[in-house]
N, C-alpha and C. Protein backbone atom coordinates (compact mmCIF):
# COMPACT_ATOMS: atom_id res chain seq x y z
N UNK A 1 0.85 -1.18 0.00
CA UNK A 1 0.00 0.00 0.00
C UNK A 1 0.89 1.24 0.00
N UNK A 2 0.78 2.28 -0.83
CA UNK A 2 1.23 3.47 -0.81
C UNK A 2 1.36 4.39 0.43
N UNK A 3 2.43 4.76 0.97
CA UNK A 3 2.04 5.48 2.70
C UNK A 3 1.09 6.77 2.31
N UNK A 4 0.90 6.80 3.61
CA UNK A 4 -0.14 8.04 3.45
C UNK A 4 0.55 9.42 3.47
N UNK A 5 -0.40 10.41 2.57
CA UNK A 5 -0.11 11.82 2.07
C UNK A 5 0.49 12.12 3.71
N UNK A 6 1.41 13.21 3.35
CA UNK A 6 2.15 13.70 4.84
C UNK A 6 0.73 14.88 5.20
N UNK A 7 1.04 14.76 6.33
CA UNK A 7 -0.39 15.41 7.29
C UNK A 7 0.14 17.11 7.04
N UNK A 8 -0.74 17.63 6.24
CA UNK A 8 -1.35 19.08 5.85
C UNK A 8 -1.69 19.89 7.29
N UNK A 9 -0.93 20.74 8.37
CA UNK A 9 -1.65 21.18 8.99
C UNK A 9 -2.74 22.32 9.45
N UNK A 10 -3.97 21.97 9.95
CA UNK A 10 -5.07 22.71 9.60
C UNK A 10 -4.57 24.49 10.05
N UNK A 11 -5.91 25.03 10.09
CA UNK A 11 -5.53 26.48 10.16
C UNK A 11 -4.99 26.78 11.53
N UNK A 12 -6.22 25.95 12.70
CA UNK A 12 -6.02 26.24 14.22
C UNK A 12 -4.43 25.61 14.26
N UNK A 13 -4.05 24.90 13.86
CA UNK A 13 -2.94 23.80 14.00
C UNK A 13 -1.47 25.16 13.97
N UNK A 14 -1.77 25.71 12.62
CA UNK A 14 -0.92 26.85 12.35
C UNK A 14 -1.10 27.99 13.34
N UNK A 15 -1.89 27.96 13.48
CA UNK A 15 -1.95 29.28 14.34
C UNK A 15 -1.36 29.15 15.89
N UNK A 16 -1.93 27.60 16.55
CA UNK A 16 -1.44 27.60 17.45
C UNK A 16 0.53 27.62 17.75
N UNK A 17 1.05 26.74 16.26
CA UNK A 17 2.39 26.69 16.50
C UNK A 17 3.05 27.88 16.26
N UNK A 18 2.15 29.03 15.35
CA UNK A 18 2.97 30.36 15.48
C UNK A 18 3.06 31.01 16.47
N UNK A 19 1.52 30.56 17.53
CA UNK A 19 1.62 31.52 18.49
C UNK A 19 2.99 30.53 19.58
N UNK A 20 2.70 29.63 19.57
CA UNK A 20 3.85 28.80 20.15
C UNK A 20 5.18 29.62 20.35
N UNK A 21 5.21 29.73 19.17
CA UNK A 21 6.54 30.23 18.43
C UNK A 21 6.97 31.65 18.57
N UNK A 22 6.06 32.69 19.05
CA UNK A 22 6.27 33.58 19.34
C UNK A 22 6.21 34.39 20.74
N UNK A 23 5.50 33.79 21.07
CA UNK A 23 4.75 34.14 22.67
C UNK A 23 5.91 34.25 23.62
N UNK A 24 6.83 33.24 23.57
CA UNK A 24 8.46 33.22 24.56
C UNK A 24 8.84 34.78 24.53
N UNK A 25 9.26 34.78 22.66
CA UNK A 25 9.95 36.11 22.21
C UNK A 25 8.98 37.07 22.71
N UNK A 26 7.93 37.70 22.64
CA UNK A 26 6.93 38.49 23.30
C UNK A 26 6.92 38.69 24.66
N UNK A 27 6.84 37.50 25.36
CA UNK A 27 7.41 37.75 26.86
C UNK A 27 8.83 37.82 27.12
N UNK A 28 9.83 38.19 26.43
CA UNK A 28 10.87 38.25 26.82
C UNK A 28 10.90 39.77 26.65
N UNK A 29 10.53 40.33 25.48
CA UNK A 29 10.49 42.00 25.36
C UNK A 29 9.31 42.70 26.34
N UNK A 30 8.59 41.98 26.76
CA UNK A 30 7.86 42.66 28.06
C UNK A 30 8.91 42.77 29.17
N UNK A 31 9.38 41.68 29.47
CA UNK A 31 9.63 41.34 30.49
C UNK A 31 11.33 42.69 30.54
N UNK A 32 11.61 42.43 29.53
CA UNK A 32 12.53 43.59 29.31
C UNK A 32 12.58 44.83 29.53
N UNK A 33 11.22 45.30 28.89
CA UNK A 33 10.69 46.83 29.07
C UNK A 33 10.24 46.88 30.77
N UNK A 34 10.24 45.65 31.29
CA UNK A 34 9.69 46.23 32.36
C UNK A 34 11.08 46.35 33.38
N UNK A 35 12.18 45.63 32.85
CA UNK A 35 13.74 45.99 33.28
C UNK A 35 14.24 46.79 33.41
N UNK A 36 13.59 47.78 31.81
CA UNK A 36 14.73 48.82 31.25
C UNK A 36 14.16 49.82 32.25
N UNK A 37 12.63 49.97 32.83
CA UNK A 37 12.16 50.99 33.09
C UNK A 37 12.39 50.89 34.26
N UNK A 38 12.72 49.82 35.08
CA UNK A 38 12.98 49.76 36.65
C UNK A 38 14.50 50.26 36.86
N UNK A 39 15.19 49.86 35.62
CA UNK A 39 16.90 50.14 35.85
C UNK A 39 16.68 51.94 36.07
N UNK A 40 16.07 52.32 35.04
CA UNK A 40 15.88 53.97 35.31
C UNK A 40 16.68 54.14 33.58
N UNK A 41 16.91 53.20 32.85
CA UNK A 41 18.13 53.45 32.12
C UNK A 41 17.76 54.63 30.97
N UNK A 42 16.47 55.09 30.77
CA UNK A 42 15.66 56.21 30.19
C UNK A 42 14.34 55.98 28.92
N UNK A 43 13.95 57.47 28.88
CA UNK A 43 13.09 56.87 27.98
C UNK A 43 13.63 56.20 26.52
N UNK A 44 15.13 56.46 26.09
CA UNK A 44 15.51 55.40 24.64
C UNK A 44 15.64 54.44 24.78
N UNK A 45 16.32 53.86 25.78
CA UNK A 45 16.13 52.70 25.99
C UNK A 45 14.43 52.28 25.65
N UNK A 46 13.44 52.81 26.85
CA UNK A 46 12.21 52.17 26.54
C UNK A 46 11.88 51.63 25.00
N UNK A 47 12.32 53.25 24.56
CA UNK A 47 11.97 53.25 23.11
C UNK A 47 12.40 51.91 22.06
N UNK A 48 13.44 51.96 22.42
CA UNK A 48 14.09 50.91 21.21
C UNK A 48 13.56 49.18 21.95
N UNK A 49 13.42 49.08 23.28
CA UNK A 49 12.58 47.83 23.01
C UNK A 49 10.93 47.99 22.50
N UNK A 50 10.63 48.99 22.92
CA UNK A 50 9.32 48.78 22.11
C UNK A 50 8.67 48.60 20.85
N UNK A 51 10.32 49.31 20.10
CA UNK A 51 10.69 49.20 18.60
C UNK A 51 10.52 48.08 18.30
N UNK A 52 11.25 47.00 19.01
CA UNK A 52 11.77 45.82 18.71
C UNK A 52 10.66 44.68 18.90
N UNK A 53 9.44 45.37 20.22
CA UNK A 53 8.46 44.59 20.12
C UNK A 53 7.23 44.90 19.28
N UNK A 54 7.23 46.43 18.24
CA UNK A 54 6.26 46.37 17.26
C UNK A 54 7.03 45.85 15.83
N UNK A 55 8.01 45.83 15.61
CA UNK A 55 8.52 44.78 14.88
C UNK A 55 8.19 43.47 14.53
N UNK A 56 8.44 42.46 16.28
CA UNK A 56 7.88 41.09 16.26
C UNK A 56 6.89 40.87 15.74
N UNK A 57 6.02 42.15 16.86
CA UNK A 57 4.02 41.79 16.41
C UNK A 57 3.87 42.14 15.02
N UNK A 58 4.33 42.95 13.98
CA UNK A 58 4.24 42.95 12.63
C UNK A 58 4.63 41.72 11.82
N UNK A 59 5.58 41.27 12.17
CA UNK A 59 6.22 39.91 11.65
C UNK A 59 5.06 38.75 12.20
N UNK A 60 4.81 39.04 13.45
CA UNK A 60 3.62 37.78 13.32
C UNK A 60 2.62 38.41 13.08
N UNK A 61 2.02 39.06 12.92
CA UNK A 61 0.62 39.55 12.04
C UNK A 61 0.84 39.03 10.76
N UNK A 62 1.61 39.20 10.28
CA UNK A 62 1.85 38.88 8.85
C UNK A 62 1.87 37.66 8.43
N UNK A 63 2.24 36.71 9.40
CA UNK A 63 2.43 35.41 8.85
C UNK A 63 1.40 34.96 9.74
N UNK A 64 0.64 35.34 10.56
CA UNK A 64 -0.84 34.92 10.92
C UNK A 64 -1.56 35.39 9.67
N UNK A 65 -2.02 36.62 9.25
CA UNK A 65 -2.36 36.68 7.85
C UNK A 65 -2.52 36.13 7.13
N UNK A 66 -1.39 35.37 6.47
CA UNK A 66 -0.75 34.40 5.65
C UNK A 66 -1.37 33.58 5.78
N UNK A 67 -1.34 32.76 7.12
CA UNK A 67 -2.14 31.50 7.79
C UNK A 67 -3.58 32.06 7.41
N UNK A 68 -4.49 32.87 7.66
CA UNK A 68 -5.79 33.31 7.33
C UNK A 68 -6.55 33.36 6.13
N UNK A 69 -5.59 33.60 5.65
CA UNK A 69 -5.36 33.69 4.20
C UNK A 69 -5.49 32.72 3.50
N UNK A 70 -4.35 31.65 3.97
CA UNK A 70 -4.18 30.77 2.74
C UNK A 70 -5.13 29.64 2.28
């Protein structure tokens, strides 16, 4: 018998492993901003992690999208 087609995963399937996949990185830039702001180290500092965490969330919007999408 021919093996079976490799398993296609569904939409929830995708979504859950992106969020998987991102959620660590997301709590690590919280968890950061809430560092930078206790160190006192200023508002650029704040700035540039927050940079860094509307970055992520664009990068996964996009490939949640994608997933929505496809």
């Amino acid at each position: 018998a021919p093996p079976p087609p490799p398993h296609v995963p569904t939409k929830p399937e995708q979504i859950a492993a992106l969020t998987a996949e991102y959620e660590p990185r997301f709590e690590a830039l919280r968890k950061a901003r809430v560092s930078v702001q206790a160190s006192g180290w200023g508002d650029d500092e704040v700035a540039k992690v927050d940079a860094e965490y509307r970055a992520l969330l664009a990068e996964f919007n996009t490939k949640m999208e994608a997933i929505m999408n496809g």
